[in-house]
N, C-alpha and C. Protein backbone atom coordinates (compact mmCIF):
# COMPACT_ATOMS: atom_id res chain seq x y z
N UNK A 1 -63.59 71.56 0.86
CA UNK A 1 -62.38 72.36 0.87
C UNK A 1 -61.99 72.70 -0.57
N UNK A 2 -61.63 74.02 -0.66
CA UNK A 2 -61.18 74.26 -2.11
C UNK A 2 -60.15 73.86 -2.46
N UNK A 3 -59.63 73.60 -4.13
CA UNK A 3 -58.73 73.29 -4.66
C UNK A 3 -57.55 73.47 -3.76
N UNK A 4 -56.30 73.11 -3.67
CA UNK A 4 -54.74 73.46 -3.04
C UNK A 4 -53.90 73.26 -4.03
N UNK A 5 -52.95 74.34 -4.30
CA UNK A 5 -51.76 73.99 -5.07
C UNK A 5 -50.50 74.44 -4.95
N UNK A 6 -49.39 74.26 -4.85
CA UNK A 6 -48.05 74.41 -4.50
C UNK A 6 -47.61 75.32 -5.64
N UNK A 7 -47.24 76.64 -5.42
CA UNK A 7 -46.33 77.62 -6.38
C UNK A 7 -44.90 77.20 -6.08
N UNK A 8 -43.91 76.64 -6.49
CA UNK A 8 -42.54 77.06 -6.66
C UNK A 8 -42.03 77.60 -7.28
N UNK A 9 -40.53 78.96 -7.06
CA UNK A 9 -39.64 79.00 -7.59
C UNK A 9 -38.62 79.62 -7.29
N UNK A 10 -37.62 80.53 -8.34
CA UNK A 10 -36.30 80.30 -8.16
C UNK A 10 -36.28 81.84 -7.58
N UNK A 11 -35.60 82.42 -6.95
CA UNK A 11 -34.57 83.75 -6.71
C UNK A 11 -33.49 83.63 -6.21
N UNK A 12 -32.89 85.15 -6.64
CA UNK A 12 -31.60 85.50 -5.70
C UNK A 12 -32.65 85.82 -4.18
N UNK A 13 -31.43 85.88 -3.09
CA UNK A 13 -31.97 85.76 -1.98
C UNK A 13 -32.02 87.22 -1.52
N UNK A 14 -31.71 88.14 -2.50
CA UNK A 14 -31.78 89.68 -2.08
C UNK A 14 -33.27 90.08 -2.06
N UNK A 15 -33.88 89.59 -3.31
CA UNK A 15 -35.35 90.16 -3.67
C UNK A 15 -36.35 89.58 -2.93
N UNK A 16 -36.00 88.37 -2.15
CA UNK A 16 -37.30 87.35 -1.88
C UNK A 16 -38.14 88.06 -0.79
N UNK A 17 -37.64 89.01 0.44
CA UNK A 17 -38.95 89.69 0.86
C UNK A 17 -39.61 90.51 0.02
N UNK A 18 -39.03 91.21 -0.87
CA UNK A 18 -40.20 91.80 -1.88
C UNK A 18 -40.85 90.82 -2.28
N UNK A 19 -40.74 89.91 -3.04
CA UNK A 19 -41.63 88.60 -3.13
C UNK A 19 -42.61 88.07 -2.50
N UNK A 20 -41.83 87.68 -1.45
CA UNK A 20 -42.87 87.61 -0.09
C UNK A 20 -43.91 88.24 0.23
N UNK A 21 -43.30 89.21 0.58
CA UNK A 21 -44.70 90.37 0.35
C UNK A 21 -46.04 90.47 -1.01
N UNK A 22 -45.28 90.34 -1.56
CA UNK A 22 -46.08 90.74 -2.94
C UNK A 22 -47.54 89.19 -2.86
N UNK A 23 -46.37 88.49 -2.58
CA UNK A 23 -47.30 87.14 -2.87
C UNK A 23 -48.17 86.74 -1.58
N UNK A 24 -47.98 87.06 -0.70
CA UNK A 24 -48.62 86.88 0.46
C UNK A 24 -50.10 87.42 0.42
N UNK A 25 -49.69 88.71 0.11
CA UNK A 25 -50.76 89.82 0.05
C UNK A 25 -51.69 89.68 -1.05
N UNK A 26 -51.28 88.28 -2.12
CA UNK A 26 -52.24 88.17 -3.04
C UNK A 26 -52.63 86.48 -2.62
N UNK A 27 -52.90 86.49 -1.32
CA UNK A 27 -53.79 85.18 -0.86
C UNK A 27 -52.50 84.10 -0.52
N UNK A 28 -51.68 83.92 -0.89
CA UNK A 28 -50.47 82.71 -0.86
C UNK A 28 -50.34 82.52 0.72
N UNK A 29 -49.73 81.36 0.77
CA UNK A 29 -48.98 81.01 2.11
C UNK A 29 -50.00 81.16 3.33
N UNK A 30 -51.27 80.62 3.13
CA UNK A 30 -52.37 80.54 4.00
C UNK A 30 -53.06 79.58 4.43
N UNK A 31 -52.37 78.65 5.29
CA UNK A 31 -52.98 77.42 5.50
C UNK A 31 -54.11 76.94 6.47
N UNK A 32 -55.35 76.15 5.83
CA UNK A 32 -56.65 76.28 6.55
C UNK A 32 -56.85 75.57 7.37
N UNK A 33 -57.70 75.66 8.10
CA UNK A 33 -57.66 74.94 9.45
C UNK A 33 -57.83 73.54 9.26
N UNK A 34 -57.26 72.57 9.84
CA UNK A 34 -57.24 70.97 9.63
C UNK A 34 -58.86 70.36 9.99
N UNK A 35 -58.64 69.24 9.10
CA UNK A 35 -60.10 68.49 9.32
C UNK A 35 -60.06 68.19 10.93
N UNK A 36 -58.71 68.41 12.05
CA UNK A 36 -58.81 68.04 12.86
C UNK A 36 -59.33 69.40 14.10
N UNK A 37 -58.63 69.87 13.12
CA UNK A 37 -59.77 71.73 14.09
C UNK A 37 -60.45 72.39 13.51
N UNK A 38 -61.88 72.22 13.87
CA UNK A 38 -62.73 73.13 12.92
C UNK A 38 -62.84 74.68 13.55
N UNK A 39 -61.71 74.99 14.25
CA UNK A 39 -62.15 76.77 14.75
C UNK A 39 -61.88 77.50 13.57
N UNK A 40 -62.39 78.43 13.01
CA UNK A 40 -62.14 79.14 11.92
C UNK A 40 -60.58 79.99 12.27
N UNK A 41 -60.40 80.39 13.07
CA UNK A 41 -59.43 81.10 13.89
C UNK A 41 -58.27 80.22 13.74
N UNK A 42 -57.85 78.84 13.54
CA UNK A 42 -56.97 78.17 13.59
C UNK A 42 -56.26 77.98 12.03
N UNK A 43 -55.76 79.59 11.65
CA UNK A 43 -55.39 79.36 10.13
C UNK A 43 -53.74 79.99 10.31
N UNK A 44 -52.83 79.20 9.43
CA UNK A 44 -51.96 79.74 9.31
C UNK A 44 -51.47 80.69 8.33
N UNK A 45 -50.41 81.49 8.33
CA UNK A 45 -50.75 82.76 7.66
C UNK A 45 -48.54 82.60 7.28
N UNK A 46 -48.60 83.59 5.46
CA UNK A 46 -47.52 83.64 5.49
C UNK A 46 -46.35 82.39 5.90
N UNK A 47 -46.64 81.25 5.60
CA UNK A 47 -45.96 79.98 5.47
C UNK A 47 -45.39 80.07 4.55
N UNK A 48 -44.07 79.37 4.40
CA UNK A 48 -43.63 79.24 2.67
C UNK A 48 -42.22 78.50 2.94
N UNK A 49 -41.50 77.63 2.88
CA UNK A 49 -40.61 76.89 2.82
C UNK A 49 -39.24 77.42 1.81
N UNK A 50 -37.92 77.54 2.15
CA UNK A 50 -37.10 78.29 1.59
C UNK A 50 -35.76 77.15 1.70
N UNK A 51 -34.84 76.92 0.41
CA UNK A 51 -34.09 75.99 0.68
C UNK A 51 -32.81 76.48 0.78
N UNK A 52 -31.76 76.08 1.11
CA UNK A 52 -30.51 76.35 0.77
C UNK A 52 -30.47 76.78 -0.33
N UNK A 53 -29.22 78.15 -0.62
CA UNK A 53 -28.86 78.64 -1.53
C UNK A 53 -28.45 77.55 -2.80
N UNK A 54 -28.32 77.40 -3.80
CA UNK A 54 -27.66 76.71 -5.29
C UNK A 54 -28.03 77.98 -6.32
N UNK A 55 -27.14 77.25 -7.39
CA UNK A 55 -26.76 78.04 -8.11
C UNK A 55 -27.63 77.89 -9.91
N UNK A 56 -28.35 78.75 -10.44
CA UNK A 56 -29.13 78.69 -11.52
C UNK A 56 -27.95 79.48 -12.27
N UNK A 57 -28.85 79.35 -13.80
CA UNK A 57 -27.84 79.23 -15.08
C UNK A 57 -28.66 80.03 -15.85
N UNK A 58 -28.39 80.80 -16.53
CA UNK A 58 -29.07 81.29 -17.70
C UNK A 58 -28.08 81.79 -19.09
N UNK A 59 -28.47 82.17 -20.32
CA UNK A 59 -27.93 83.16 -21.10
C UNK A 59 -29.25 83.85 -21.64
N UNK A 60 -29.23 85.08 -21.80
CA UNK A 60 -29.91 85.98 -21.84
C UNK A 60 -29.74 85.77 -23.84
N UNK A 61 -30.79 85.71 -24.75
CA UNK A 61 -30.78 85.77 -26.20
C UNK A 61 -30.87 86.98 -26.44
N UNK A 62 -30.58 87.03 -28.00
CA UNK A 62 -30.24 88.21 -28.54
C UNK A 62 -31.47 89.79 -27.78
N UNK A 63 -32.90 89.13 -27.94
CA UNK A 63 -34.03 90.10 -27.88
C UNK A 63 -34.41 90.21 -26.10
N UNK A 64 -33.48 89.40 -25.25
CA UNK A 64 -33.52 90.11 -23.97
C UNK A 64 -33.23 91.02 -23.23
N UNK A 65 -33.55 91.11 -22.18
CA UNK A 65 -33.60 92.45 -21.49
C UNK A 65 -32.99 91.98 -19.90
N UNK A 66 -31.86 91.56 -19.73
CA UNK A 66 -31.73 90.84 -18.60
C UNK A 66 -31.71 92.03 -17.40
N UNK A 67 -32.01 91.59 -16.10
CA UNK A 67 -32.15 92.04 -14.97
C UNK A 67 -29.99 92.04 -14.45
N UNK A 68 -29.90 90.52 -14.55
CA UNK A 68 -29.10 90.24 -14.24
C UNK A 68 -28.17 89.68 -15.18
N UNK A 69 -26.39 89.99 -15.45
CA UNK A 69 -25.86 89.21 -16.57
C UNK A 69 -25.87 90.16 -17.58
N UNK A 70 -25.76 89.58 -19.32
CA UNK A 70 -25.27 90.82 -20.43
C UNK A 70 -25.91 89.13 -21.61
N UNK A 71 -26.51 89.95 -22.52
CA UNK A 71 -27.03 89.46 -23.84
C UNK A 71 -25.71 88.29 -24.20
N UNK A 72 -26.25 87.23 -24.38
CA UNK A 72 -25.09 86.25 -25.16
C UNK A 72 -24.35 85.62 -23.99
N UNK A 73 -23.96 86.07 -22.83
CA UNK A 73 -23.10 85.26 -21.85
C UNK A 73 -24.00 84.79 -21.00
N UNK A 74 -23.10 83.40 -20.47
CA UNK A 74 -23.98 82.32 -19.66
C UNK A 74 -23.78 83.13 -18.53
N UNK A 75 -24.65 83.48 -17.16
CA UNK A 75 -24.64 84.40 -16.00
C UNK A 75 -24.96 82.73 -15.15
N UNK A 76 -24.50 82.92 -14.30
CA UNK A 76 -24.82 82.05 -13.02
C UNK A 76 -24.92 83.48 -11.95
N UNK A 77 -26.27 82.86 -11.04
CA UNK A 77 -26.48 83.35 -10.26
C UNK A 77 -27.52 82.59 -8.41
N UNK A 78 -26.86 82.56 -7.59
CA UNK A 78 -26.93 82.06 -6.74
C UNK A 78 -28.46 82.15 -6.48
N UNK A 79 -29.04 81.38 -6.26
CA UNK A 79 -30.80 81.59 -6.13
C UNK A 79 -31.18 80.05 -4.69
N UNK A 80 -32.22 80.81 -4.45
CA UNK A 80 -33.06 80.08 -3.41
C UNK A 80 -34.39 79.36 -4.27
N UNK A 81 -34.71 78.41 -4.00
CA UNK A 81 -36.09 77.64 -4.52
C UNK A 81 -37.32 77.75 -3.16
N UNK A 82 -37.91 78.03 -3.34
CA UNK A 82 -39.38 78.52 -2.55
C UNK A 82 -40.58 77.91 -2.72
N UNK A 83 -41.22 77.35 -1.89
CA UNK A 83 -42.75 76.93 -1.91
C UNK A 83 -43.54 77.42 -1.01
N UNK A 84 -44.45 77.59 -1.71
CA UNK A 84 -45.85 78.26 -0.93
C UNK A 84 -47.24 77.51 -1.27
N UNK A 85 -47.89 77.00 -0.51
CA UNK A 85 -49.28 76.96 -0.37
C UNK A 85 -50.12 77.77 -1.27
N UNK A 86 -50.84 77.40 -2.02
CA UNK A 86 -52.03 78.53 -2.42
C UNK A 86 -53.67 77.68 -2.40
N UNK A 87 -54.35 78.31 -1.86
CA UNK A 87 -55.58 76.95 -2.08
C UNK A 87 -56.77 77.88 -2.47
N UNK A 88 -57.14 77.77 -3.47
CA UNK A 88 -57.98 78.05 -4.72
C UNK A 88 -57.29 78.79 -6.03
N UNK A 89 -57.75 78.16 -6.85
CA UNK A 89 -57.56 78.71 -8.29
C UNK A 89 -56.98 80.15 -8.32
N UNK A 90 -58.11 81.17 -7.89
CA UNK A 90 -57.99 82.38 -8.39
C UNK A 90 -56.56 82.74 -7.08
N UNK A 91 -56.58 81.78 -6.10
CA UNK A 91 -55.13 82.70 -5.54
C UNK A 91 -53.84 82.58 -5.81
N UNK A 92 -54.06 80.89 -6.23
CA UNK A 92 -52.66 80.75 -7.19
C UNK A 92 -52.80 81.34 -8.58
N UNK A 93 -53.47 81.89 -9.18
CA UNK A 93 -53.33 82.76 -10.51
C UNK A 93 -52.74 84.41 -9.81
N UNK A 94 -53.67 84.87 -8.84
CA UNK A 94 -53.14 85.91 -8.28
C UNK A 94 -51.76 86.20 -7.66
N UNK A 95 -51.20 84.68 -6.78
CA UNK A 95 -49.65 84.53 -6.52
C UNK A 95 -48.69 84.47 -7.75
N UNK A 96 -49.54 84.10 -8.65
CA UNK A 96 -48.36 83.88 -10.28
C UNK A 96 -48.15 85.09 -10.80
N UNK A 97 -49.02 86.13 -10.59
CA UNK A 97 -49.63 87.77 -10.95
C UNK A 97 -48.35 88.14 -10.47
N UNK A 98 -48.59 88.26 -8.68
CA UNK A 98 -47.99 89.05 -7.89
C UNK A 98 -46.03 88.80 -8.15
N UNK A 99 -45.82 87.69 -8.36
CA UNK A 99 -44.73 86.72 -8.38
C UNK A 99 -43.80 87.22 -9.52
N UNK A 100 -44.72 87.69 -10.96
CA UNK A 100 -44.28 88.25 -12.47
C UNK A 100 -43.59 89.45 -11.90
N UNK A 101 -44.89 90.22 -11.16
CA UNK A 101 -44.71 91.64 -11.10
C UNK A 101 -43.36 92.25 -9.99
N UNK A 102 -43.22 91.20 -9.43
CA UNK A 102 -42.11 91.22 -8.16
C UNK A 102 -40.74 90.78 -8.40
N UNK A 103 -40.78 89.97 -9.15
CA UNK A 103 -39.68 89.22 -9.26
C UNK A 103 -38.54 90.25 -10.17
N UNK A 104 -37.30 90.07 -9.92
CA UNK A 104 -36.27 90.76 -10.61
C UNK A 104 -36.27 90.12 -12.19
N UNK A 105 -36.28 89.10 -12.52
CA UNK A 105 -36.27 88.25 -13.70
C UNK A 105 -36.91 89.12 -14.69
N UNK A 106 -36.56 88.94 -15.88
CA UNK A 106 -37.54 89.41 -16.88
C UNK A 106 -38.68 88.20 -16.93
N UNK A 107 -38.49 87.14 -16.81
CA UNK A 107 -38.80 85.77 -16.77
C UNK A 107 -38.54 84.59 -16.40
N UNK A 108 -39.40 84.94 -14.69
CA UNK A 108 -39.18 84.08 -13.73
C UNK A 108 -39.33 82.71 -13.74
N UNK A 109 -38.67 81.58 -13.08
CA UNK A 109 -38.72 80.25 -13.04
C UNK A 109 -39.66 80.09 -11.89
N UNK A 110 -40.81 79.10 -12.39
CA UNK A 110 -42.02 79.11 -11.49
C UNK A 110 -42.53 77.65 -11.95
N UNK A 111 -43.29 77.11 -10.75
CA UNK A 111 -44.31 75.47 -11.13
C UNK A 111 -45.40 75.90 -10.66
N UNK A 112 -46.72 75.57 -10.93
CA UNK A 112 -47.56 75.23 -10.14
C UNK A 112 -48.05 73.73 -9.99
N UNK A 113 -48.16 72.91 -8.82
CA UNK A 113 -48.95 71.33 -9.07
C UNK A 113 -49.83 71.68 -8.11
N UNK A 114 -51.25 70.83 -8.45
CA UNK A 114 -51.95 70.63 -8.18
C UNK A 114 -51.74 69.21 -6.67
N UNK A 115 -52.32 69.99 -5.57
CA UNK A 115 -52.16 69.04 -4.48
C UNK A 115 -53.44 68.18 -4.01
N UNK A 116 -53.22 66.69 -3.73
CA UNK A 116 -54.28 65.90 -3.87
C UNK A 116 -54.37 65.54 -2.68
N UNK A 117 -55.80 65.56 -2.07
CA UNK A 117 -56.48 65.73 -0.69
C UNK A 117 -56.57 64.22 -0.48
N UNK A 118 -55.80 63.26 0.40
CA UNK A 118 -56.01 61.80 0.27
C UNK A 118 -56.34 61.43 1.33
């Protein structure tokens, strides 16, 4: 089985089907069939875990370009935290791709960990 690794991160809850989309369509949220069913057909598709709303913090520095908020003031803005599945390398690089290019942020809050097969 190839590598698996968990993408998280932050949005407002307006943008996240653009997100969704974006990241889906670049391999994410595709879970493979269990050591306990080997039908190839038994894959799940578009999974991704979404939490209650809280609230993120930023101030935008002098040389930003904020989406959201004004240069110099602290902006709070209500955001969702998100996880998705990605299992191989090149799809979690491609979900991190899709994720840049989607996201409202100039510079999105994102993890990737590495998930261990035990």
């Amino acid at each position: 089985m190839s590598q698996r690794y968990k993408l998280i991160f932050f949005t407002p809850l307006a943008p996240l089907p653009h997100i969704k989309k974006a990241i889906f369509e670049a391999g994410a949220g595709r879970y493979p069939p269990s050591s306990s069913n080997s039908n190839p057909e038994a894959v799940y598709t578009e999974t991704m875990w979404t939490s209650a709303p809280g609230t993120g913090q930023f101030r935008p520095g002098d040389g930003a370009n904020p989406a959201i908020g004004k240069v110099g003031e602290v902006e709070e803005v209500e955001e969702v935290r998100c996880e998705v599945l990605c299992v191989g390398k090149e799809t979690v690089k491609a979900a991190v791709e899709a994720l840049r290019k989607s996201h409202p942020y100039e510079v999105p809050a994102y993890e990737v960990y590495t998930i261990e097969d035990f």
